[in-house]
PDB file of N, CA and C in Angstrom:
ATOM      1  N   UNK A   1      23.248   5.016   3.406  1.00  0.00           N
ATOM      2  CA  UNK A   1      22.661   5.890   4.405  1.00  0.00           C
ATOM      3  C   UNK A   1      23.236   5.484   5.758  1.00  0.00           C
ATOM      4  N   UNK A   2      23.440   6.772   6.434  1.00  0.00           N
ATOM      5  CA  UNK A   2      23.904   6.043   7.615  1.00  0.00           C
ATOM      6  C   UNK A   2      22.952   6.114   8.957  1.00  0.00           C
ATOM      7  N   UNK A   3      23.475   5.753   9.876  1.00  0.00           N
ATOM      8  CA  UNK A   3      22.591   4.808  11.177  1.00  0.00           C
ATOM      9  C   UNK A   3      21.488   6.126  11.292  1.00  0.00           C
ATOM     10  N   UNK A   4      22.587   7.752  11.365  1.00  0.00           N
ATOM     11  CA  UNK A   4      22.327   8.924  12.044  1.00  0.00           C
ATOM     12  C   UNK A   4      21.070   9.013  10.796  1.00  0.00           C
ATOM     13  N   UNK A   5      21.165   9.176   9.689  1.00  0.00           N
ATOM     14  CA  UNK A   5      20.012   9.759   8.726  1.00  0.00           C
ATOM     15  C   UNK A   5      18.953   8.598   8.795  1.00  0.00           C
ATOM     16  N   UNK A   6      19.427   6.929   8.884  1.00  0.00           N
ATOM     17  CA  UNK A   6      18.412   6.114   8.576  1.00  0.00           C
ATOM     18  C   UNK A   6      17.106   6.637  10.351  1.00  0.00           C
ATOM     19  N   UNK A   7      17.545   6.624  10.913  1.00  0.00           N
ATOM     20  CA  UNK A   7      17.024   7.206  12.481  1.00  0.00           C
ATOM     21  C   UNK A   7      15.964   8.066  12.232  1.00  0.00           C
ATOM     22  N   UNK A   8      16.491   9.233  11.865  1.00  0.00           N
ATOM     23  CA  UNK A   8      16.156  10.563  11.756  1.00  0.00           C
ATOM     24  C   UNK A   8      14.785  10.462  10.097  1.00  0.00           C
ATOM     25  N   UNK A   9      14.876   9.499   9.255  1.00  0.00           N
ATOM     26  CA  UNK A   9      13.881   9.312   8.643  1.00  0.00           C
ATOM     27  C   UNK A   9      12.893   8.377   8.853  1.00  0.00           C
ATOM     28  N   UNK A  10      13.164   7.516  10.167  1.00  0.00           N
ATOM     29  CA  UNK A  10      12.219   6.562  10.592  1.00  0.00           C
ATOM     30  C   UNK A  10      11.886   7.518  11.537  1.00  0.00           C
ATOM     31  N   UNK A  11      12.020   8.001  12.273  1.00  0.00           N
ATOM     32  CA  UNK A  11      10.962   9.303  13.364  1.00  0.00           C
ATOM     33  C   UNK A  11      10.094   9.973  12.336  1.00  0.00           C
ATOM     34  N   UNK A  12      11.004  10.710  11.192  1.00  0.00           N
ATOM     35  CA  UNK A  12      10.102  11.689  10.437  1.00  0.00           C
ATOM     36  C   UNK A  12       8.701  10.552   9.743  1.00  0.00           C
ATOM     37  N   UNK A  13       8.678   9.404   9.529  1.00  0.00           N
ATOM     38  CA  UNK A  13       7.881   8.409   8.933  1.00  0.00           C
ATOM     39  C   UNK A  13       6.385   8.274   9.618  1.00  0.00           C
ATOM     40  N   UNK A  14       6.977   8.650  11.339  1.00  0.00           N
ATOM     41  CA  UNK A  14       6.033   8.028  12.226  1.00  0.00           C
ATOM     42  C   UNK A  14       5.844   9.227  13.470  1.00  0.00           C
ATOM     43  N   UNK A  15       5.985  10.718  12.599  1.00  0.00           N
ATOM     44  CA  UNK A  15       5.902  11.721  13.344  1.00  0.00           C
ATOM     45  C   UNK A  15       4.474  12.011  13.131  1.00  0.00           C
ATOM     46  N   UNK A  16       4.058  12.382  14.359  1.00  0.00           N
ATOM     47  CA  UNK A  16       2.501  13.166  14.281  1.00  0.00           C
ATOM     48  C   UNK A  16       1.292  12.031  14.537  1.00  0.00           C
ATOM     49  N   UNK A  17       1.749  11.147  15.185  1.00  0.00           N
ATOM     50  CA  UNK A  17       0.651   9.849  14.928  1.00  0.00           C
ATOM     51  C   UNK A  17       0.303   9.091  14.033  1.00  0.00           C
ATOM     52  N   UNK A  18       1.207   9.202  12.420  1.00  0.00           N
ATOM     53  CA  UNK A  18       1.316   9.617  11.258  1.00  0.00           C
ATOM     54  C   UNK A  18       1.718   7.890  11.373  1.00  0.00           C
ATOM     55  N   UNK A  19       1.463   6.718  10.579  1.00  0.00           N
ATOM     56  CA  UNK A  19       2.632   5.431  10.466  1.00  0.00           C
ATOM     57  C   UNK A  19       2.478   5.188   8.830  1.00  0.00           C
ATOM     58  N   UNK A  20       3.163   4.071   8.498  1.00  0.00           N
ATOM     59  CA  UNK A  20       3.324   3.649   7.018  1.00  0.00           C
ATOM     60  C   UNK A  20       1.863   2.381   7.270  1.00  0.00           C
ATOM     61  N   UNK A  21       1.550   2.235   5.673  1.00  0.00           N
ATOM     62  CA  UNK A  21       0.880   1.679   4.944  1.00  0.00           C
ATOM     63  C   UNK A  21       1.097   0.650   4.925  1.00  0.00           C
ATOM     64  N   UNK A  22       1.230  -0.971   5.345  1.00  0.00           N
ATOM     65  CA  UNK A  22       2.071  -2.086   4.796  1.00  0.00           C
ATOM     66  C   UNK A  22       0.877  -2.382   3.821  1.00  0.00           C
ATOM     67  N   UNK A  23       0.832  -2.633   2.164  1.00  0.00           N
ATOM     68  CA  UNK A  23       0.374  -3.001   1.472  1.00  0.00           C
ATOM     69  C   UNK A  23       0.918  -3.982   0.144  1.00  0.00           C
ATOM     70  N   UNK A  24       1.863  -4.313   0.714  1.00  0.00           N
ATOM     71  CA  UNK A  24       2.949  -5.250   0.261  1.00  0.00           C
ATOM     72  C   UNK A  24       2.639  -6.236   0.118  1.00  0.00           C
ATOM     73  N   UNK A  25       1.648  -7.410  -0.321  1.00  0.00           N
ATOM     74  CA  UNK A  25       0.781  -8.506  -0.325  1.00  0.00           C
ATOM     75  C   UNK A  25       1.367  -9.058  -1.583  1.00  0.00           C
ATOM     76  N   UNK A  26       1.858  -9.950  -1.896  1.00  0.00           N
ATOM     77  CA  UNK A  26       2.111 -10.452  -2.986  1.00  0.00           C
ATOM     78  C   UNK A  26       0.756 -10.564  -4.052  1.00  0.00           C
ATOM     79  N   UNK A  27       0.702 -11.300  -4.962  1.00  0.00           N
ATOM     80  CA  UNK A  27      -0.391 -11.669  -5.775  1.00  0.00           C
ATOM     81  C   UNK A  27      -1.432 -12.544  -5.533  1.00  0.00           C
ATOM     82  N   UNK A  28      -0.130 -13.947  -5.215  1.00  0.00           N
ATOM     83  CA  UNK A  28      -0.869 -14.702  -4.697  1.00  0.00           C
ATOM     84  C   UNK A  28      -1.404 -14.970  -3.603  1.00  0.00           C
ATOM     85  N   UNK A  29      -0.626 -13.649  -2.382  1.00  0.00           N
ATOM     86  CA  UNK A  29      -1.605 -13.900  -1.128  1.00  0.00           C
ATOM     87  C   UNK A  29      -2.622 -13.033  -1.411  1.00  0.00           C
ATOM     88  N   UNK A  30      -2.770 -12.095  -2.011  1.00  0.00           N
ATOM     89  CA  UNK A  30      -3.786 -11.272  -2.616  1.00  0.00           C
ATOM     90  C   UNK A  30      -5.204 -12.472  -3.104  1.00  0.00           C
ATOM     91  N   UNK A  31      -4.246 -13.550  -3.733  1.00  0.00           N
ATOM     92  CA  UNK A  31      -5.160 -13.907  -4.682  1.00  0.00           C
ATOM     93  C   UNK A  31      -6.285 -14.714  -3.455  1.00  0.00           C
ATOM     94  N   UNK A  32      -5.436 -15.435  -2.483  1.00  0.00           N
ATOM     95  CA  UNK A  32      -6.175 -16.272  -1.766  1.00  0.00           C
ATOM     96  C   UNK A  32      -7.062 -15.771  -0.603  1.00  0.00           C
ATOM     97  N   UNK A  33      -6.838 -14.502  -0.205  1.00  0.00           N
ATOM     98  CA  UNK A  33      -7.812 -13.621   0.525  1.00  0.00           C
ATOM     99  C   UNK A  33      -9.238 -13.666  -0.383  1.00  0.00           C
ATOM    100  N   UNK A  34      -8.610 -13.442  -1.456  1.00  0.00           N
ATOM    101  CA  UNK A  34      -9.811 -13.106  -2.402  1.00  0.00           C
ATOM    102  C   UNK A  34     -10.671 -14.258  -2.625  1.00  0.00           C
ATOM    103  N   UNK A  35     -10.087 -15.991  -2.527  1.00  0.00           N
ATOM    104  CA  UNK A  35     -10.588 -16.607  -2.990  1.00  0.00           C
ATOM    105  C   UNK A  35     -11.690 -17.431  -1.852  1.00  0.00           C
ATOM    106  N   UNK A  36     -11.483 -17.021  -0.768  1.00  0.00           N
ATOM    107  CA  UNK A  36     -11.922 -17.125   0.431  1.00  0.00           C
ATOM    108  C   UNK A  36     -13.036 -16.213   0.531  1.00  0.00           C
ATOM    109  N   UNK A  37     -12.982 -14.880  -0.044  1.00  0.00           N
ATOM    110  CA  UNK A  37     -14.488 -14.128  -0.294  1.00  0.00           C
ATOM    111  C   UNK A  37     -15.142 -14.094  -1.842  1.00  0.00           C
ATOM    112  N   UNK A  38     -14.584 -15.017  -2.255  1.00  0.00           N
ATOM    113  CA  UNK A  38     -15.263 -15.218  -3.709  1.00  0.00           C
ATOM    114  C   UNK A  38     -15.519 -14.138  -4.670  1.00  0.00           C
ATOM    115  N   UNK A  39     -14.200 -13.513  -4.498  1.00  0.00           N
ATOM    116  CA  UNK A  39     -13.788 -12.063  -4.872  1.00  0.00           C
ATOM    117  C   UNK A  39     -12.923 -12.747  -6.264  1.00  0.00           C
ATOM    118  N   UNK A  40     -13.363 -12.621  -7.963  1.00  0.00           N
ATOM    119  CA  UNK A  40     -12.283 -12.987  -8.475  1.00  0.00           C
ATOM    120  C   UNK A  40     -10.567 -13.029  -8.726  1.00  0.00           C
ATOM    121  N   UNK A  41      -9.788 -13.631  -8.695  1.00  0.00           N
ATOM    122  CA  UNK A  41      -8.417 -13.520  -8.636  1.00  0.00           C
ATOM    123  C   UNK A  41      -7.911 -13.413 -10.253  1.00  0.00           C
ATOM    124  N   UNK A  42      -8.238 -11.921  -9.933  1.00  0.00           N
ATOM    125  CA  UNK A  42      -7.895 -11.017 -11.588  1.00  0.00           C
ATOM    126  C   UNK A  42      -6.941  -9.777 -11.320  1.00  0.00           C
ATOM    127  N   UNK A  43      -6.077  -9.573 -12.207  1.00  0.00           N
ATOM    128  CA  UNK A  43      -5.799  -8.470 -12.374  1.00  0.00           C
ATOM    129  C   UNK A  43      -6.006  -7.204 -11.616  1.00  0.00           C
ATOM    130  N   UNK A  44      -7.388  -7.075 -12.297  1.00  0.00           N
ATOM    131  CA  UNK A  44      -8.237  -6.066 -12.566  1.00  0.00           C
ATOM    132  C   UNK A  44      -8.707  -5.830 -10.575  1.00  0.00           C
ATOM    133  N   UNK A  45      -9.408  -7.155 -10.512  1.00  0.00           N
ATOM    134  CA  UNK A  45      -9.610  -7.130  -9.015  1.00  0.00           C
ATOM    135  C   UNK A  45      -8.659  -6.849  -8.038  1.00  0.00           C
ATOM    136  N   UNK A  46      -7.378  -7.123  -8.323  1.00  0.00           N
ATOM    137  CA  UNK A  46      -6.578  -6.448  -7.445  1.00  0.00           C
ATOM    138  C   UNK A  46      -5.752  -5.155  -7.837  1.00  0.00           C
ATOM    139  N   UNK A  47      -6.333  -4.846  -8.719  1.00  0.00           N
ATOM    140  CA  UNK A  47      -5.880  -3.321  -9.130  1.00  0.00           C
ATOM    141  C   UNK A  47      -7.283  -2.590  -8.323  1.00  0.00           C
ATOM    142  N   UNK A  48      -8.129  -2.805  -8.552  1.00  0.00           N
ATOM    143  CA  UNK A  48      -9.578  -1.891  -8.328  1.00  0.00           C
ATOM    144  C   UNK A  48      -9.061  -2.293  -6.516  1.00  0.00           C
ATOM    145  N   UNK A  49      -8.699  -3.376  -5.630  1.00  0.00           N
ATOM    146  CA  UNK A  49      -8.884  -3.331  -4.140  1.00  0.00           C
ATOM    147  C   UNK A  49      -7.666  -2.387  -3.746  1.00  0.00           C
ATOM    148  N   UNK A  50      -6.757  -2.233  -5.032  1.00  0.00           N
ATOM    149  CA  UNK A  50      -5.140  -1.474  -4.341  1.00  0.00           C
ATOM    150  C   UNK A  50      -5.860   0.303  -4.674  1.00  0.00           C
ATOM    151  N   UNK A  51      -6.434   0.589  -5.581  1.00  0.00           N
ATOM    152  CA  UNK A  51      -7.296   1.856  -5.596  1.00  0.00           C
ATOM    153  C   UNK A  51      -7.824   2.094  -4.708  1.00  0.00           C
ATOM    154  N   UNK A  52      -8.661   1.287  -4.090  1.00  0.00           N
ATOM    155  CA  UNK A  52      -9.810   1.525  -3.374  1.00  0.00           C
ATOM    156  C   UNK A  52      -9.257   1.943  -2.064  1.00  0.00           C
ATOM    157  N   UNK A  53      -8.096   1.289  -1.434  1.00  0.00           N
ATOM    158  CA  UNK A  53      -7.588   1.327  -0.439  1.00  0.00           C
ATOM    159  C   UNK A  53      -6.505   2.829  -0.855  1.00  0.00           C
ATOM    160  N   UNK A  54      -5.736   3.436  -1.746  1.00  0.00           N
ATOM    161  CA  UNK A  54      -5.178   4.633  -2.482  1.00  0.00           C
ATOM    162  C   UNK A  54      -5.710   6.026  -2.256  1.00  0.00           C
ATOM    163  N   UNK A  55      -7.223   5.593  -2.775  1.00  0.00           N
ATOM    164  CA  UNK A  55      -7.875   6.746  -2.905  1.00  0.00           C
ATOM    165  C   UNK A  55      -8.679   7.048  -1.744  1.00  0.00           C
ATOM    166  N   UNK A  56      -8.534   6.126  -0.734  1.00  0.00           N
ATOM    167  CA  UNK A  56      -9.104   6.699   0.771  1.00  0.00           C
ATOM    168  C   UNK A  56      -9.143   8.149   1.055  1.00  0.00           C
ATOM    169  N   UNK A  57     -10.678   8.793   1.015  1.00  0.00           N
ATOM    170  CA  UNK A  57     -10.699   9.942   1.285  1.00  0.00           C
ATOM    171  C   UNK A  57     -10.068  10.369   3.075  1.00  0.00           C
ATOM    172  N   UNK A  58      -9.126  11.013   3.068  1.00  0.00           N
ATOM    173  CA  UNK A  58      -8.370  11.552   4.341  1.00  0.00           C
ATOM    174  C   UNK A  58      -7.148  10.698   4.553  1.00  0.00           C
ATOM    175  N   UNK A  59      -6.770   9.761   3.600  1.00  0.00           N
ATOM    176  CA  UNK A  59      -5.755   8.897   4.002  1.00  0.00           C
ATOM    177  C   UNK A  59      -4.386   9.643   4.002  1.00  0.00           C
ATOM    178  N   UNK A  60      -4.157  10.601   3.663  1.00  0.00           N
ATOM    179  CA  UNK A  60      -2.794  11.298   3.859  1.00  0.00           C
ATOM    180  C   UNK A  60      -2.754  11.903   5.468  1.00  0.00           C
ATOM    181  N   UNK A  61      -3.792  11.977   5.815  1.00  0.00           N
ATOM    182  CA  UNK A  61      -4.264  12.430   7.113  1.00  0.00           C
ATOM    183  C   UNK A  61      -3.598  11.393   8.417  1.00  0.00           C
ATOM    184  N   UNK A  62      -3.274   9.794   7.511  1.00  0.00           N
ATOM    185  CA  UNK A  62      -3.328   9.339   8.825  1.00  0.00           C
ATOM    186  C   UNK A  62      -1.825   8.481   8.685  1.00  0.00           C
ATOM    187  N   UNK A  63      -1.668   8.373   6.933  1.00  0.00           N
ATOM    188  CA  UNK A  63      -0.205   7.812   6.969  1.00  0.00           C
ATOM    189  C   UNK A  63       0.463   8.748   6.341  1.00  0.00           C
ATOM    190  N   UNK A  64       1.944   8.617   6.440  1.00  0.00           N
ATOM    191  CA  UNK A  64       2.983   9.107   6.086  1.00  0.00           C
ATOM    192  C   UNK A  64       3.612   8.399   4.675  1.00  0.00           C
ATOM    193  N   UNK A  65       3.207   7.938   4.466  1.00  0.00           N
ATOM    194  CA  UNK A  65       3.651   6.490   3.260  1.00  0.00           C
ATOM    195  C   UNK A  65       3.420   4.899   3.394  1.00  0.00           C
ATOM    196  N   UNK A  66       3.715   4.302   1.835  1.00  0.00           N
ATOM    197  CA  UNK A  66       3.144   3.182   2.145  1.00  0.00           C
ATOM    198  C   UNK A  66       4.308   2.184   1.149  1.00  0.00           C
ATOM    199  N   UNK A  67       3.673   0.890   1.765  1.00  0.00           N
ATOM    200  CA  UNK A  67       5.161  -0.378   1.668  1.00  0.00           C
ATOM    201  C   UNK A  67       4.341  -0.434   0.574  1.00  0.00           C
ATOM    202  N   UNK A  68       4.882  -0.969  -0.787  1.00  0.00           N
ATOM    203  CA  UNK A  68       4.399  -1.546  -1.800  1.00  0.00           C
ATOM    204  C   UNK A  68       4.516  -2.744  -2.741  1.00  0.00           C
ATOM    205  N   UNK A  69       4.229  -4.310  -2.918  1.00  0.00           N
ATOM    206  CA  UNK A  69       4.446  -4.877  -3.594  1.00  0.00           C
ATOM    207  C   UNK A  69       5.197  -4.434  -4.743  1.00  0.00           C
ATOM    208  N   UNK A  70       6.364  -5.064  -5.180  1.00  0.00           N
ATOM    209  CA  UNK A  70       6.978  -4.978  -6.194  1.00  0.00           C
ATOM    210  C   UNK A  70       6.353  -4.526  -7.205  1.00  0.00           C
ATOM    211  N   UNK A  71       5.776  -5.579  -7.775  1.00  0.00           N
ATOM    212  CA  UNK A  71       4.400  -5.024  -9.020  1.00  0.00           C
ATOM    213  C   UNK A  71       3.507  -3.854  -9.270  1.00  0.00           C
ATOM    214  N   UNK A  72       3.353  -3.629  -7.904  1.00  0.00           N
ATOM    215  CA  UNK A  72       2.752  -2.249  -7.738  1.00  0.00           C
ATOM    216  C   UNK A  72       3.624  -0.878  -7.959  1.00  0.00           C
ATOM    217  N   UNK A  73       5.038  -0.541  -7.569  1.00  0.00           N
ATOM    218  CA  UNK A  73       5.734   0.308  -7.759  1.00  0.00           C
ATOM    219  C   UNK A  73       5.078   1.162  -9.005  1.00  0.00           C
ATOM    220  N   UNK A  74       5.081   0.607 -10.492  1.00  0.00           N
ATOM    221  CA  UNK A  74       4.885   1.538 -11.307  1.00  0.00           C
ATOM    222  C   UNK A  74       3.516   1.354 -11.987  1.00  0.00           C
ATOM    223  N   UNK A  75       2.929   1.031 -10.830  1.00  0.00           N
ATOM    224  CA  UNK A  75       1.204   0.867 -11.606  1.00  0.00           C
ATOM    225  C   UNK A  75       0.602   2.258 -11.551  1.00  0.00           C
ATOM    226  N   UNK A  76      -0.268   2.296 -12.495  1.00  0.00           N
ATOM    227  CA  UNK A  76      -1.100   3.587 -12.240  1.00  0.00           C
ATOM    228  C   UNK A  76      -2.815   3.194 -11.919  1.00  0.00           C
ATOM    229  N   UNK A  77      -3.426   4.425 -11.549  1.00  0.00           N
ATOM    230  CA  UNK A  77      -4.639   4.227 -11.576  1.00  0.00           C
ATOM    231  C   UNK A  77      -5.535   3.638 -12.994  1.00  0.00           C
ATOM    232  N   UNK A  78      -6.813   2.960 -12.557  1.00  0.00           N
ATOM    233  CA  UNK A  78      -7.388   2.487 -13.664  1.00  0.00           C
ATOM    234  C   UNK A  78      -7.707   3.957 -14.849  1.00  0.00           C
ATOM    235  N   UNK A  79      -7.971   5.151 -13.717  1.00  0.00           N
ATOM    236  CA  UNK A  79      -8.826   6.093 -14.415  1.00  0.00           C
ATOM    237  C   UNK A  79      -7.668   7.385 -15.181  1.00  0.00           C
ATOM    238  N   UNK A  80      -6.541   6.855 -14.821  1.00  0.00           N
ATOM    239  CA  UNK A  80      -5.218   7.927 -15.034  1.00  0.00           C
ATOM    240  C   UNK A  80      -4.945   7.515 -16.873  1.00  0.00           C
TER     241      UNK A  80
END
């Protein structure tokens, strides 16, 4: 990609008041947030907090897209 298109898709990213998602947290910093609120460091628990934060009612409203942990790329919902 070049400078001219990479440009022109970082404006379109952050047009409208619109910004990206950083939700890119590894596991284990995932895990240690969690372990600090005595939130278990499962799976499951950080699948149900990456939903929870997904399925934000109006959230297309306010971002344009979102950064994603590796692991996350081809996860699906619990309920899909």
């Amino acid at each position: 990609m070049n400078e001219h298109a990479l440009m022109d898709t970082a404006r379109t990213l952050v047009a409208g008041d619109k910004g990206l998602l950083a939700m890119d947290e590894s596991n284990s910093t995932c895990n240690k947030r969690f372990a600090r609120l005595g939130i278990p460091q499962t799976e499951e628990a950080r699948r149900f907090y990456r939903e929870l934060i997904v399925t934000t009612p109006g959230l297309g409203e306010c971002i344009s897209g979102a950064i994603l942990y590796g692991d996350c790329v081809s996860c699906r919902a619990a309920n899909l």
